[in-house]
Protein backbone atom coordinates (compact mmCIF):
# COMPACT_ATOMS: atom_id res chain seq x y z
CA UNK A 1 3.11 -30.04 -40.73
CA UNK A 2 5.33 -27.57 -42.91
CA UNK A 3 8.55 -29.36 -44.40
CA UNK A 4 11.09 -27.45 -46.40
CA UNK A 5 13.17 -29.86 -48.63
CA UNK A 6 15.37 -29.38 -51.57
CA UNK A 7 13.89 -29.87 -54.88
CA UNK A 8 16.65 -31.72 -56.72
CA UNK A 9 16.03 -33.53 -60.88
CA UNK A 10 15.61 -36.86 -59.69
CA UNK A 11 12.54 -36.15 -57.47
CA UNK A 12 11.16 -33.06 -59.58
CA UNK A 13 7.37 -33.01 -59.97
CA UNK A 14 6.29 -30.98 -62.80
CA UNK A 15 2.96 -31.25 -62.61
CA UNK A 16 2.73 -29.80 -59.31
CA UNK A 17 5.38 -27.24 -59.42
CA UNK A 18 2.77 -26.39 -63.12
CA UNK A 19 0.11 -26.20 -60.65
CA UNK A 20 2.02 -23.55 -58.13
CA UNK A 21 2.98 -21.34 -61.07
CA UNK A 22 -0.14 -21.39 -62.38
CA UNK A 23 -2.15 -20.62 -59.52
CA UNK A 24 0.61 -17.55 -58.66
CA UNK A 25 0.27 -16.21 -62.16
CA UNK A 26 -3.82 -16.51 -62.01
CA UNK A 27 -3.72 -14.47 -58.63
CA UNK A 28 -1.86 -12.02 -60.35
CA UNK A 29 1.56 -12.80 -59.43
CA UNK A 30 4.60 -10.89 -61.60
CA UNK A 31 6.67 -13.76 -62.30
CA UNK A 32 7.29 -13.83 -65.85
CA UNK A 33 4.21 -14.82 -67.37
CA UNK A 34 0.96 -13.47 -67.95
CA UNK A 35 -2.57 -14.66 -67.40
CA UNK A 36 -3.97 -16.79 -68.36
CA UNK A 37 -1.13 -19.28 -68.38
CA UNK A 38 -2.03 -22.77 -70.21
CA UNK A 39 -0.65 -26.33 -68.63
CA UNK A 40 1.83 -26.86 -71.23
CA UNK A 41 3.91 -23.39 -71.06
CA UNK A 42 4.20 -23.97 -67.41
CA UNK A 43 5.57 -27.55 -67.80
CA UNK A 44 8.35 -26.09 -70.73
CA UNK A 45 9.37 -23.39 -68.15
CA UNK A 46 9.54 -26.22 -65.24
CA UNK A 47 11.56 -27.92 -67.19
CA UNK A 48 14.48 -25.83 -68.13
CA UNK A 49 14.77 -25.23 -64.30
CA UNK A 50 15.31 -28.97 -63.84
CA UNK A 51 17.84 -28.80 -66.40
CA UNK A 52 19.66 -25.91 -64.28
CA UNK A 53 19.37 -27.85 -61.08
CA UNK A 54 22.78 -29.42 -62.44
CA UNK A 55 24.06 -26.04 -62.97
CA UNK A 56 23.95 -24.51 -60.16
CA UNK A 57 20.49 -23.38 -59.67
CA UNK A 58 18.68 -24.19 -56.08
CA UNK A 59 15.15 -25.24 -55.76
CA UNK A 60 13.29 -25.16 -52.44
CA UNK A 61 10.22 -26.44 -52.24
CA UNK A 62 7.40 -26.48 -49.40
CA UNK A 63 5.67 -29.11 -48.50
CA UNK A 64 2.63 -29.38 -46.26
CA UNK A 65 0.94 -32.94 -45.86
CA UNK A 66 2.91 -34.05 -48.85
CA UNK A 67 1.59 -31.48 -50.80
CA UNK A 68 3.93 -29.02 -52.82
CA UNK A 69 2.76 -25.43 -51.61
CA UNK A 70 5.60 -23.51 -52.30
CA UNK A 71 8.75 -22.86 -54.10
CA UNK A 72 11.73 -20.53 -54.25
CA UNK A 73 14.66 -20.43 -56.48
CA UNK A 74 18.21 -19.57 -55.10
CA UNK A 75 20.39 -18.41 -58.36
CA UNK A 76 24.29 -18.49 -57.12
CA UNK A 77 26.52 -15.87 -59.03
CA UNK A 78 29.34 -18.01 -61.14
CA UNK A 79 31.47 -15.08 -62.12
CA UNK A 80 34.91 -14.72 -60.34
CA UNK A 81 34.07 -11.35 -58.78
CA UNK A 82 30.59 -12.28 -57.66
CA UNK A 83 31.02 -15.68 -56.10
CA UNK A 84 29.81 -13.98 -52.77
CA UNK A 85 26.33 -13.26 -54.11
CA UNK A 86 22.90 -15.25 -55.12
CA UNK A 87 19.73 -14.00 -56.02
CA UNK A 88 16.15 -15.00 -54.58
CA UNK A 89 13.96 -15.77 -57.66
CA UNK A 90 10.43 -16.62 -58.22
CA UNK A 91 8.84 -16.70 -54.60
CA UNK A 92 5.27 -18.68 -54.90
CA UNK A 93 3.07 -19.48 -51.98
CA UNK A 94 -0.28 -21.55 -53.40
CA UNK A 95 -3.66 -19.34 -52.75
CA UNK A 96 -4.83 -21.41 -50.40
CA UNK A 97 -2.40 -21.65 -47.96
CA UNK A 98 -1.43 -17.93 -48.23
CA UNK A 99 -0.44 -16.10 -45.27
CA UNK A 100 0.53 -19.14 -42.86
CA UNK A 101 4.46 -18.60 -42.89
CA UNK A 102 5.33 -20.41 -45.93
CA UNK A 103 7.47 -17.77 -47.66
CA UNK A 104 9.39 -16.95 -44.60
CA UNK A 105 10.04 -20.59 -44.22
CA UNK A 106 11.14 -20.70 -47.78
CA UNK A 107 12.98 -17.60 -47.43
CA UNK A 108 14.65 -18.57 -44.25
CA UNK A 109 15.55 -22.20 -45.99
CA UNK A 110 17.37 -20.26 -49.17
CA UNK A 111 19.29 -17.99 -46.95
CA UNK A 112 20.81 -21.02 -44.45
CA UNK A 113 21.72 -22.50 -47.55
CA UNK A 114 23.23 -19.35 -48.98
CA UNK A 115 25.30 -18.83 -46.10
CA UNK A 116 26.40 -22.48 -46.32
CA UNK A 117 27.71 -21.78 -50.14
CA UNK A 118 29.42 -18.92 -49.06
CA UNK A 119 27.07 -16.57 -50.65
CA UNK A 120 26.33 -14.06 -47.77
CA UNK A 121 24.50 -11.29 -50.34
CA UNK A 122 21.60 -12.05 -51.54
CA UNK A 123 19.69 -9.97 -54.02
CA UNK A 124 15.73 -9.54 -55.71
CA UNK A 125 13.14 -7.93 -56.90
CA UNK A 126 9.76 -7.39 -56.72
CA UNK A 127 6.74 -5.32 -58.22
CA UNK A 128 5.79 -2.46 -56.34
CA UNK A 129 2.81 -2.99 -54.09
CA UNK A 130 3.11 -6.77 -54.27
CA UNK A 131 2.44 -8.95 -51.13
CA UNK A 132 5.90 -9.92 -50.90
CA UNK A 133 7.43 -6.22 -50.23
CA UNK A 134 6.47 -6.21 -46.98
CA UNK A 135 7.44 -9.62 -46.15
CA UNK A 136 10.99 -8.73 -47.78
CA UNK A 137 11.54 -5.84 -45.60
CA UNK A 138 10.25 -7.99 -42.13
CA UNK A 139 13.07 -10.05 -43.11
CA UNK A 140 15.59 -7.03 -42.90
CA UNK A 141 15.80 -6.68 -46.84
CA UNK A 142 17.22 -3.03 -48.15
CA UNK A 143 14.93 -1.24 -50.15
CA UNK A 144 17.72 -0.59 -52.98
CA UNK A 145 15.14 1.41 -55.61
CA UNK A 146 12.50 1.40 -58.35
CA UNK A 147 13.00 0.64 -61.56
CA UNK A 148 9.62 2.21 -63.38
CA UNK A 149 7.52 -0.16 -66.33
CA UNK A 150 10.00 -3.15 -65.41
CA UNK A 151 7.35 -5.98 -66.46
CA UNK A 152 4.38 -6.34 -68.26
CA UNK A 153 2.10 -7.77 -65.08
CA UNK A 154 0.03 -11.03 -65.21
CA UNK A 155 -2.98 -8.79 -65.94
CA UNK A 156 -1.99 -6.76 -68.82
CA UNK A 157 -0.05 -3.39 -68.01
CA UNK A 158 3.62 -2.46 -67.11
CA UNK A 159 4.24 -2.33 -63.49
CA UNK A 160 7.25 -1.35 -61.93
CA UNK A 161 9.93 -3.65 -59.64
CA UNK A 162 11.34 -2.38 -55.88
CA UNK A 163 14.84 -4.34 -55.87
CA UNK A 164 16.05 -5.16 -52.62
CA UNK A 165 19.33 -6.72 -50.89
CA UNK A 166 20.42 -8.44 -47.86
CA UNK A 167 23.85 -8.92 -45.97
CA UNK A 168 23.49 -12.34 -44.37
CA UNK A 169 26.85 -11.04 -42.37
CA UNK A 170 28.94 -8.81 -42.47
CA UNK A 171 31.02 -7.59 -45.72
CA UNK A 172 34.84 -8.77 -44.99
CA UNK A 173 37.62 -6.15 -46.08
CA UNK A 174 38.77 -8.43 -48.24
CA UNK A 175 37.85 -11.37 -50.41
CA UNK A 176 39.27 -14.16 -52.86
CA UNK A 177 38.13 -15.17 -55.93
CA UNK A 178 35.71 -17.81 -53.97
CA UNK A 179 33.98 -14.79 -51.77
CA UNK A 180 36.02 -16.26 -48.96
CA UNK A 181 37.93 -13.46 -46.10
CA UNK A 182 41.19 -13.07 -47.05
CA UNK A 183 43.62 -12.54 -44.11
């Protein structure tokens, strides 16, 4: 059975959210990082997230027989004008359980809790051609454009990034500083 739970500092596993990352970055994931990626620069990187889980920051994480399988970020915009907006950020679904509905569920999980913050545009990117893109538009994301030789890929090479957006509702006519309809 699939469960989607937050992943908050007091119940963070490093070693398995290590494991995730480096499984995404060995199957040639664009996340950052390049291949191959060794144990101990995957545990520094988990670990400033878990120090901005306190700041704002949202970790999802998916969980299948107790197993972590999956994570998503959910990065909340702090500025005054952009306190209706978040970004989805670093997607991973483990090799073996690819395929299966995980990052849907994961996506679905970060955009119910979006819409609970008040955060009803969400924003991302992706390389070109990655297994994501389709999944991104299935789940009625805007294709917004490319941006050409974005990242150096896991594999060597600089690859370009599709950046997409979603309105989880409507846009209001007018909003307050807390990206709440003004009347």
């Amino acid at each position: 059975m699939l469960e989607i739970r937050d992943i908050v500092s007091g119940d963070f596993d490093g070693e398995a959210l290590a494991a995730l990352l480096i499984d995404a970055v060995g199957s040639g994931a664009a996340v950052g990082f390049v291949a191959p990626l060794a144990r101990d620069q995957a545990l520094s990187y988990w670990e400033k997230i878990r120090s901005s889980l306190d700041d704002g920051l949202l970790l999802f994480g998916a969980y299948r027989d107790g197993r972590l399988v999956g994570s998503v970020q959910l990065s909340c915009a702090w500025e005054p004008n952009g306190r209706h907006r978040a970004e989805i950020q670093k997607l991973f679904v483990h090799t073996s359980v690819r395929q299966q509905g995980i990052a849907r569920a994961l996506m679905t999980a970060a955009e119910r809790r979006a819409l609970r913050l008040g955060r009803w545009l969400l924003i991302l990117d992706t390389r070109l051609g990655d297994q994501a893109e389709p999944l991104y538009e299935k789940l009625g994301y805007v294709r917004v454009g490319t941006i050409p030789d974005y990242a150096m890929s896991s594999r060597g090479g600089l690859s370009p990034t599709v950046v997409f957006y979603k309105r989880l509702r409507a846009a209001p006519d007018r909003v307050d500083g807390d990206g709440k309809l003004l009347t």
